[in-house]
PDB file of N, CA and C in Angstrom:
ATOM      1  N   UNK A   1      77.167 141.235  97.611  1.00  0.00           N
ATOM      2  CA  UNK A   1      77.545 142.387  96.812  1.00  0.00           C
ATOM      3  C   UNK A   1      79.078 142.527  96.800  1.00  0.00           C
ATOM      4  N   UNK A   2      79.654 142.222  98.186  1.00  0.00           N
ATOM      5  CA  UNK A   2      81.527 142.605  97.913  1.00  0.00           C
ATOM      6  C   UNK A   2      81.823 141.702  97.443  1.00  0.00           C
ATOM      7  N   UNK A   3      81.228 140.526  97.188  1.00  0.00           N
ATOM      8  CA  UNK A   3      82.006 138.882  96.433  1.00  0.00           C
ATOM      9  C   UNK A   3      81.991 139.686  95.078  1.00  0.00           C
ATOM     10  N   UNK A   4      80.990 139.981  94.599  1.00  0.00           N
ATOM     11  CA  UNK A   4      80.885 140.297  93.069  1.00  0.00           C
ATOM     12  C   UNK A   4      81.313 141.577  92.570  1.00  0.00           C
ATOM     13  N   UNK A   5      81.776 142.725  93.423  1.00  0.00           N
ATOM     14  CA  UNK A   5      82.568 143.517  93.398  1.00  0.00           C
ATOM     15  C   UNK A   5      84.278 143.274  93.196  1.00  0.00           C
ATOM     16  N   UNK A   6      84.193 142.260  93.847  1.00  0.00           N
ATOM     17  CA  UNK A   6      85.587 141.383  93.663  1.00  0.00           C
ATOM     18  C   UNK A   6      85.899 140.487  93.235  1.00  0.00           C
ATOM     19  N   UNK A   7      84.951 139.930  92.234  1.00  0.00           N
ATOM     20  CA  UNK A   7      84.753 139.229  91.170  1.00  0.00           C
ATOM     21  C   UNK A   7      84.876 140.458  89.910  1.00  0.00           C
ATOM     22  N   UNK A   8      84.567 141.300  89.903  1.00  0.00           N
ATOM     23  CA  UNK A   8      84.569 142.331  88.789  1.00  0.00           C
ATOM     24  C   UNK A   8      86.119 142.744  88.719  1.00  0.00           C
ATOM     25  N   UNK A   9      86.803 142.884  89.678  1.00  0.00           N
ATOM     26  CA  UNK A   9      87.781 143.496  89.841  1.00  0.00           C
ATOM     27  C   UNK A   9      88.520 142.655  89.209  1.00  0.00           C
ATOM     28  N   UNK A  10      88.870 141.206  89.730  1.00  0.00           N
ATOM     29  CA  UNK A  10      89.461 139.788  89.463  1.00  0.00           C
ATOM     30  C   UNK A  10      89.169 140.030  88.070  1.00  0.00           C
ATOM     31  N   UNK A  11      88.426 140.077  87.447  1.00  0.00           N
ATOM     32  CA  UNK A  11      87.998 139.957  86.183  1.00  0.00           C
ATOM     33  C   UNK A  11      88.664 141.355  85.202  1.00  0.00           C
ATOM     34  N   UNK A  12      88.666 141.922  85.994  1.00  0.00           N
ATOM     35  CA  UNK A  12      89.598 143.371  85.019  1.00  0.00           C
ATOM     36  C   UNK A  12      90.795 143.643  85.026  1.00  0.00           C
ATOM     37  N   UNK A  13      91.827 142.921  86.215  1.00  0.00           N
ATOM     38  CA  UNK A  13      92.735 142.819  86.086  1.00  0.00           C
ATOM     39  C   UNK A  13      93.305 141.424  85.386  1.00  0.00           C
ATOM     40  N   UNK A  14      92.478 140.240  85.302  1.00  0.00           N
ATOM     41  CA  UNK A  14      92.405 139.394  83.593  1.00  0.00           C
ATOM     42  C   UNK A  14      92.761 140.182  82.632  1.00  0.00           C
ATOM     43  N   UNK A  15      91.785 140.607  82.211  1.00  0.00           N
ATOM     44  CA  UNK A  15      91.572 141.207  81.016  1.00  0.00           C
ATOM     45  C   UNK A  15      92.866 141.919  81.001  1.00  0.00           C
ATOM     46  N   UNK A  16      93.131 143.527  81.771  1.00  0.00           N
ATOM     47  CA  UNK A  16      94.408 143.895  81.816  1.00  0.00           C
ATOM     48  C   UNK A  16      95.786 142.979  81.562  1.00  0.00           C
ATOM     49  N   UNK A  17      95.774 141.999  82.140  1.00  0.00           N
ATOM     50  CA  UNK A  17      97.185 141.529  82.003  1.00  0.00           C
ATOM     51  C   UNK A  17      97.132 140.673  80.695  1.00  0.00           C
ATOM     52  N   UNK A  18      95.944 140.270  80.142  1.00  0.00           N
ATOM     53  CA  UNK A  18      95.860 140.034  78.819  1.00  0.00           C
ATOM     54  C   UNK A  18      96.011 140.737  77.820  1.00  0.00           C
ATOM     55  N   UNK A  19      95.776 141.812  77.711  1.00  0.00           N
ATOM     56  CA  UNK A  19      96.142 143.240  77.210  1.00  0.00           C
ATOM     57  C   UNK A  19      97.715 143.673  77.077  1.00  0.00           C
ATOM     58  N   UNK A  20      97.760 143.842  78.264  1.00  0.00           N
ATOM     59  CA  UNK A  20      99.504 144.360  78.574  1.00  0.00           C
ATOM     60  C   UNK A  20     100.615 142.900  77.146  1.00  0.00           C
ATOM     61  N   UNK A  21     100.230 141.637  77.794  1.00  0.00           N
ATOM     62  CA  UNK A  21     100.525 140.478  77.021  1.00  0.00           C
ATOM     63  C   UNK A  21     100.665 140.817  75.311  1.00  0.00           C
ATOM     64  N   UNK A  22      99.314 140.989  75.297  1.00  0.00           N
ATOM     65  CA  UNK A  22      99.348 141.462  73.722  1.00  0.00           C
ATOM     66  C   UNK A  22     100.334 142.379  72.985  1.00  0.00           C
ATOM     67  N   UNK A  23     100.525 143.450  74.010  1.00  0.00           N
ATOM     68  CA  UNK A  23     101.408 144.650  73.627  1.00  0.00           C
ATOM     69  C   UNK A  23     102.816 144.243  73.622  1.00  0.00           C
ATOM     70  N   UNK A  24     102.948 143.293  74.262  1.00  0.00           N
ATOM     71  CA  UNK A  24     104.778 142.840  74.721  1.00  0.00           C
ATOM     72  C   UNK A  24     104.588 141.825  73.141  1.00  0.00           C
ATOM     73  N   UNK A  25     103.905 140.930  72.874  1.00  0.00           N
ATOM     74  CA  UNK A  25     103.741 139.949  71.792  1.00  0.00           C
ATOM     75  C   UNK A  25     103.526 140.377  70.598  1.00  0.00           C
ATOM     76  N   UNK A  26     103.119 141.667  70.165  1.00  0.00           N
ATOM     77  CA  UNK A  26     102.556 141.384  69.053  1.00  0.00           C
ATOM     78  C   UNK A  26     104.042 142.356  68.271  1.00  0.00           C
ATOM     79  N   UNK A  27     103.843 142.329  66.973  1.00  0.00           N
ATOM     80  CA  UNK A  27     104.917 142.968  66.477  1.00  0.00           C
ATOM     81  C   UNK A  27     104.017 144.748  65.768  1.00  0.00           C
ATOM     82  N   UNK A  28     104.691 145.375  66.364  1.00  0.00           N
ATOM     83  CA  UNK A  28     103.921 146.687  65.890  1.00  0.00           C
ATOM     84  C   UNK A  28     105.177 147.470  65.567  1.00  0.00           C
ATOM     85  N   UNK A  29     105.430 148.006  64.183  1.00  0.00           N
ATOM     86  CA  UNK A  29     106.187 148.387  63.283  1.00  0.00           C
ATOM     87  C   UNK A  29     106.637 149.943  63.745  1.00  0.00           C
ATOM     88  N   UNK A  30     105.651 150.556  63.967  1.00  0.00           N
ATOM     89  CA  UNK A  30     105.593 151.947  64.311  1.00  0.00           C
ATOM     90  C   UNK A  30     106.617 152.173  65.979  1.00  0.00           C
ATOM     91  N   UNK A  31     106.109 151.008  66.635  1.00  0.00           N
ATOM     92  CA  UNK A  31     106.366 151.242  67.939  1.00  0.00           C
ATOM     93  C   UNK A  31     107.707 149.923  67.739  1.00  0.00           C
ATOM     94  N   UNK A  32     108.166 149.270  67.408  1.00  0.00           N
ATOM     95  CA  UNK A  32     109.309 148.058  67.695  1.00  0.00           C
ATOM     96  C   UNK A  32     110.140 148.670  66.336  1.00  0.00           C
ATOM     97  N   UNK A  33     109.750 148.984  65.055  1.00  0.00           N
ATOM     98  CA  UNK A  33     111.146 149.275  64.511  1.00  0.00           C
ATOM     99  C   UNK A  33     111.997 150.346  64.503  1.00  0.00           C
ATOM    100  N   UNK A  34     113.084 151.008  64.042  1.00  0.00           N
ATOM    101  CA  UNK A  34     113.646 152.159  64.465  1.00  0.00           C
ATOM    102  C   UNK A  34     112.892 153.381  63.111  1.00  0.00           C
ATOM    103  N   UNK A  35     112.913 154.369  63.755  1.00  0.00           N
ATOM    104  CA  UNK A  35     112.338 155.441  62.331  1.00  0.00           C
ATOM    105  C   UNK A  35     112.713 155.585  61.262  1.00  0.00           C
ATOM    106  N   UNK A  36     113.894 155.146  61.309  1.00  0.00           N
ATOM    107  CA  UNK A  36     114.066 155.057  59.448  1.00  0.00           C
ATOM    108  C   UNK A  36     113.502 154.161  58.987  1.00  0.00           C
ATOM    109  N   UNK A  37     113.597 153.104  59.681  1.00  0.00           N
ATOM    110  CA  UNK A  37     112.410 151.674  58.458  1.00  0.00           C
ATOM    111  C   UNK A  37     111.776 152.742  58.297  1.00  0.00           C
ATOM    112  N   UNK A  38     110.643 153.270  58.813  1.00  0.00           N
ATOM    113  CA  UNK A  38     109.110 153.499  58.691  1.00  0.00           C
ATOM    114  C   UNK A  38     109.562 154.505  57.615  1.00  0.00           C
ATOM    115  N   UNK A  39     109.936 154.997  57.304  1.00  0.00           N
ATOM    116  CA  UNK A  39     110.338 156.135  56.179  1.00  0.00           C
ATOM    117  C   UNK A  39     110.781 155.134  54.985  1.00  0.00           C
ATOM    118  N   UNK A  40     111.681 154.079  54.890  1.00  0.00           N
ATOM    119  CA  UNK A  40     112.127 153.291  54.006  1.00  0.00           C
ATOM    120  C   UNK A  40     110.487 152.334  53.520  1.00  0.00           C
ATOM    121  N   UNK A  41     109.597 151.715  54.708  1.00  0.00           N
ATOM    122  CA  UNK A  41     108.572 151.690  54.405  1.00  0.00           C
ATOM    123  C   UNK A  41     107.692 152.106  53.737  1.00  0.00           C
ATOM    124  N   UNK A  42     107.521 153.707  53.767  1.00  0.00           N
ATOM    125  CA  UNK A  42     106.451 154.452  53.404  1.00  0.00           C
ATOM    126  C   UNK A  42     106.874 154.438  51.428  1.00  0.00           C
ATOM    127  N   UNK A  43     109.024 154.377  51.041  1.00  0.00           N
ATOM    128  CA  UNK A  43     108.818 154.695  50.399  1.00  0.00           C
ATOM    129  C   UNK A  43     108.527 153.400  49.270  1.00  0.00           C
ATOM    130  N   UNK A  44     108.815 151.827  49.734  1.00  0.00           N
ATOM    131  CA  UNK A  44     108.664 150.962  49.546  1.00  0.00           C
ATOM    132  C   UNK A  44     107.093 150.600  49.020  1.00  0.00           C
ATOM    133  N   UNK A  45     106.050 151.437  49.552  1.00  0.00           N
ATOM    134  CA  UNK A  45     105.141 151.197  49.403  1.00  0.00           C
ATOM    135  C   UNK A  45     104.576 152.436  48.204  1.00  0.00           C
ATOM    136  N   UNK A  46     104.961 153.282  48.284  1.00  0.00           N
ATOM    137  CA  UNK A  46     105.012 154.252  46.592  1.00  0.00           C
ATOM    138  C   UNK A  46     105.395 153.527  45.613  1.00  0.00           C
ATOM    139  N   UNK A  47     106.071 152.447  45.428  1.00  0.00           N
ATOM    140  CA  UNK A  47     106.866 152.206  44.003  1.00  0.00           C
ATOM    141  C   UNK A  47     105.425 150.890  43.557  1.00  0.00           C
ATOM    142  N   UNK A  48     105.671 151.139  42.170  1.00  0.00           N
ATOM    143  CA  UNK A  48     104.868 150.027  41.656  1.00  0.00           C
ATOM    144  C   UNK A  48     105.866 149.569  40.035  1.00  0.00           C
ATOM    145  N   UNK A  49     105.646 149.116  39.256  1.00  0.00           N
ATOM    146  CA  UNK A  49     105.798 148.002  38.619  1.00  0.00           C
ATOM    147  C   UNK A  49     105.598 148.937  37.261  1.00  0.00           C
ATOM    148  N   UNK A  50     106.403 149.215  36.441  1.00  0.00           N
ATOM    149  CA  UNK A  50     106.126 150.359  35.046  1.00  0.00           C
ATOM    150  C   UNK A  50     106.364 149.059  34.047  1.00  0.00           C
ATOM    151  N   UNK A  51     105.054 148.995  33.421  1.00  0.00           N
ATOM    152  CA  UNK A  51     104.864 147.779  32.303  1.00  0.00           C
ATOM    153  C   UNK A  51     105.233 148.611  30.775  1.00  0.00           C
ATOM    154  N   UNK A  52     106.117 149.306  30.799  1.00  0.00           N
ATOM    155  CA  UNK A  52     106.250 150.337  29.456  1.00  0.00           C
ATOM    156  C   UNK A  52     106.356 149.931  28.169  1.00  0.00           C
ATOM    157  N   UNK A  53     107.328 149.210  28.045  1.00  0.00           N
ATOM    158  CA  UNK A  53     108.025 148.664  26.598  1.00  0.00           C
ATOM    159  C   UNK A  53     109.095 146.874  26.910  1.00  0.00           C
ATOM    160  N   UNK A  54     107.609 145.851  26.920  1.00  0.00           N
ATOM    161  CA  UNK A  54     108.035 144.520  26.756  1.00  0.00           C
ATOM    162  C   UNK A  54     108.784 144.380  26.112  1.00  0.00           C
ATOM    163  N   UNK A  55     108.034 144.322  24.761  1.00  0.00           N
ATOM    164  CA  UNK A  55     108.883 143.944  23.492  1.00  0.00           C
ATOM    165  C   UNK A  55     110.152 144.105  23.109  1.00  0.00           C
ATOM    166  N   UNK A  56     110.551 145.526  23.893  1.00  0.00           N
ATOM    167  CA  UNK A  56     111.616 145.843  23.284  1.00  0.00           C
ATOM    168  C   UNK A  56     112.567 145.341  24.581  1.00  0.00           C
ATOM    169  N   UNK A  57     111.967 144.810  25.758  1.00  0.00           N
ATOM    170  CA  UNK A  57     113.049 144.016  26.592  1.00  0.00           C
ATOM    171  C   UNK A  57     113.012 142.958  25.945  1.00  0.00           C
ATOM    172  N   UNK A  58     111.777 142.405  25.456  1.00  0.00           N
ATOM    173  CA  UNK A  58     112.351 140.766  25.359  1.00  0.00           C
ATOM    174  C   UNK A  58     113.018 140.748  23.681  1.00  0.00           C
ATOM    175  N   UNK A  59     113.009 141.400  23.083  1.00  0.00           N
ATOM    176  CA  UNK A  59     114.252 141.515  21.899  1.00  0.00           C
ATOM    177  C   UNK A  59     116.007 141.552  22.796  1.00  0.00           C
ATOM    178  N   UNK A  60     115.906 142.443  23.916  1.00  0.00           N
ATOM    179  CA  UNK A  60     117.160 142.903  23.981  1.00  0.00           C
ATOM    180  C   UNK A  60     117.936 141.508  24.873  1.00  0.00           C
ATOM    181  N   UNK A  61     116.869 140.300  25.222  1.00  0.00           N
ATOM    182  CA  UNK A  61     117.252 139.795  26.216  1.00  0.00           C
ATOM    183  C   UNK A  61     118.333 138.722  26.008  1.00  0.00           C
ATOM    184  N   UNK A  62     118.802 138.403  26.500  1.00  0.00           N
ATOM    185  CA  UNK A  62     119.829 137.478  26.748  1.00  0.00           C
ATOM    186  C   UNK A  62     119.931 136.105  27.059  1.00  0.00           C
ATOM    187  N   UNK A  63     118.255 135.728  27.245  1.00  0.00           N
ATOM    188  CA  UNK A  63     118.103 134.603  28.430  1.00  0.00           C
ATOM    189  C   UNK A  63     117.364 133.881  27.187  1.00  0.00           C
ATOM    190  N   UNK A  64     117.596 132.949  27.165  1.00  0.00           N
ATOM    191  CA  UNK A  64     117.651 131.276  26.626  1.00  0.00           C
ATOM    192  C   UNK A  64     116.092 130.688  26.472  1.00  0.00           C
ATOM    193  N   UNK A  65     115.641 130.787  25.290  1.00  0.00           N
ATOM    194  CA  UNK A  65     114.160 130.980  25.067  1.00  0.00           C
ATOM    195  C   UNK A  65     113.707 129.494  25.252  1.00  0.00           C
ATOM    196  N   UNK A  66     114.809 128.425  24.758  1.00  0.00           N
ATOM    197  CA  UNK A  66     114.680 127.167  24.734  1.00  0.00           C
ATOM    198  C   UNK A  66     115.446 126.773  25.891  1.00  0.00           C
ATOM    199  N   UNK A  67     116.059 127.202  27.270  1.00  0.00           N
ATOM    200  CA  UNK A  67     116.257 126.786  27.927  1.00  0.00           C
ATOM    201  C   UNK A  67     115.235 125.882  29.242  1.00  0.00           C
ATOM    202  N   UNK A  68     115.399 125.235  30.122  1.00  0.00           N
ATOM    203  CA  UNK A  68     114.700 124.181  30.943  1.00  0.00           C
ATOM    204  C   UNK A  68     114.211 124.964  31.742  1.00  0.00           C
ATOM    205  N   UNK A  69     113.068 125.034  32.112  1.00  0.00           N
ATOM    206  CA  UNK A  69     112.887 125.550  33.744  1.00  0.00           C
ATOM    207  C   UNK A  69     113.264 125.176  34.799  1.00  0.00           C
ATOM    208  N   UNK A  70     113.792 126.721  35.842  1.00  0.00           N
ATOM    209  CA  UNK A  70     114.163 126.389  36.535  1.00  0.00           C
ATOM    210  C   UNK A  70     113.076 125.590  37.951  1.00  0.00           C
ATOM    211  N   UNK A  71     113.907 124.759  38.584  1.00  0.00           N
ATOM    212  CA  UNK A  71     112.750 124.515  39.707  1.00  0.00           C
ATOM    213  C   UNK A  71     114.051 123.552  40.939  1.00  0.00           C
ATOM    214  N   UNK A  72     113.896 124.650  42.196  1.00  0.00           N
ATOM    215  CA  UNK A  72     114.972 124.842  43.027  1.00  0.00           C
ATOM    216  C   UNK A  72     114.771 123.296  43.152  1.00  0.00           C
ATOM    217  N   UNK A  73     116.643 122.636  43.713  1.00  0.00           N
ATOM    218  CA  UNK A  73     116.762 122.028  44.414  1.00  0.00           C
ATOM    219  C   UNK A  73     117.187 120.845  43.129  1.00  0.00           C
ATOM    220  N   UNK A  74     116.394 120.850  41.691  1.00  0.00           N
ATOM    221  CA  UNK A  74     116.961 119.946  40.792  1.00  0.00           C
ATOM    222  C   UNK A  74     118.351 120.275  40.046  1.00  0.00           C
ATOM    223  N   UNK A  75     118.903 119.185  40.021  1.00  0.00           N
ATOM    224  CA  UNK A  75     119.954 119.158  39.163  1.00  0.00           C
ATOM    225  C   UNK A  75     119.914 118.645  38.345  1.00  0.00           C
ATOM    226  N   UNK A  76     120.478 119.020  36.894  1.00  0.00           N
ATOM    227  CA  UNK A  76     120.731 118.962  35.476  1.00  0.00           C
ATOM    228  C   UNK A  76     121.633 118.337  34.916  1.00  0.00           C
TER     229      UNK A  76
END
């Protein structure tokens, strides 16, 4: 009975220091960045994408209808 009492124990302080491990390793935003991210976060995550009036960007545009695509790293 005390072997396996102390086998249980052995076994929970495993687990514990596997635990503790996790907390030092993992990246948790709330708890590792400073409070303004998390506010710059929150507002980062409100904004979306206003599809309003294409047409009238791609009339106004500037950019080269017959130009090459780009694709990093080639030269022209």
């Amino acid at each position: 009975v005390e072997e396996e009492l102390l086998e249980q124990e052995f076994l929970e302080r495993c687990f514990q220091e596997m635990l503790d491990e996790e907390d030092q390793d993992w990246f948790i935003p709330a708890r590792d960045l400073p409070s303004g991210v998390g506010q710059i976060q929150q507002q980062l995550n409100g904004l979306s994408v206003n599809d309003c009036n294409t047409e009238d960007i791609v009339r106004k545009s500037s950019l080269n209808p017959e130009a090459k695509e780009f694709v990093p790293g080639v030269k022209y």
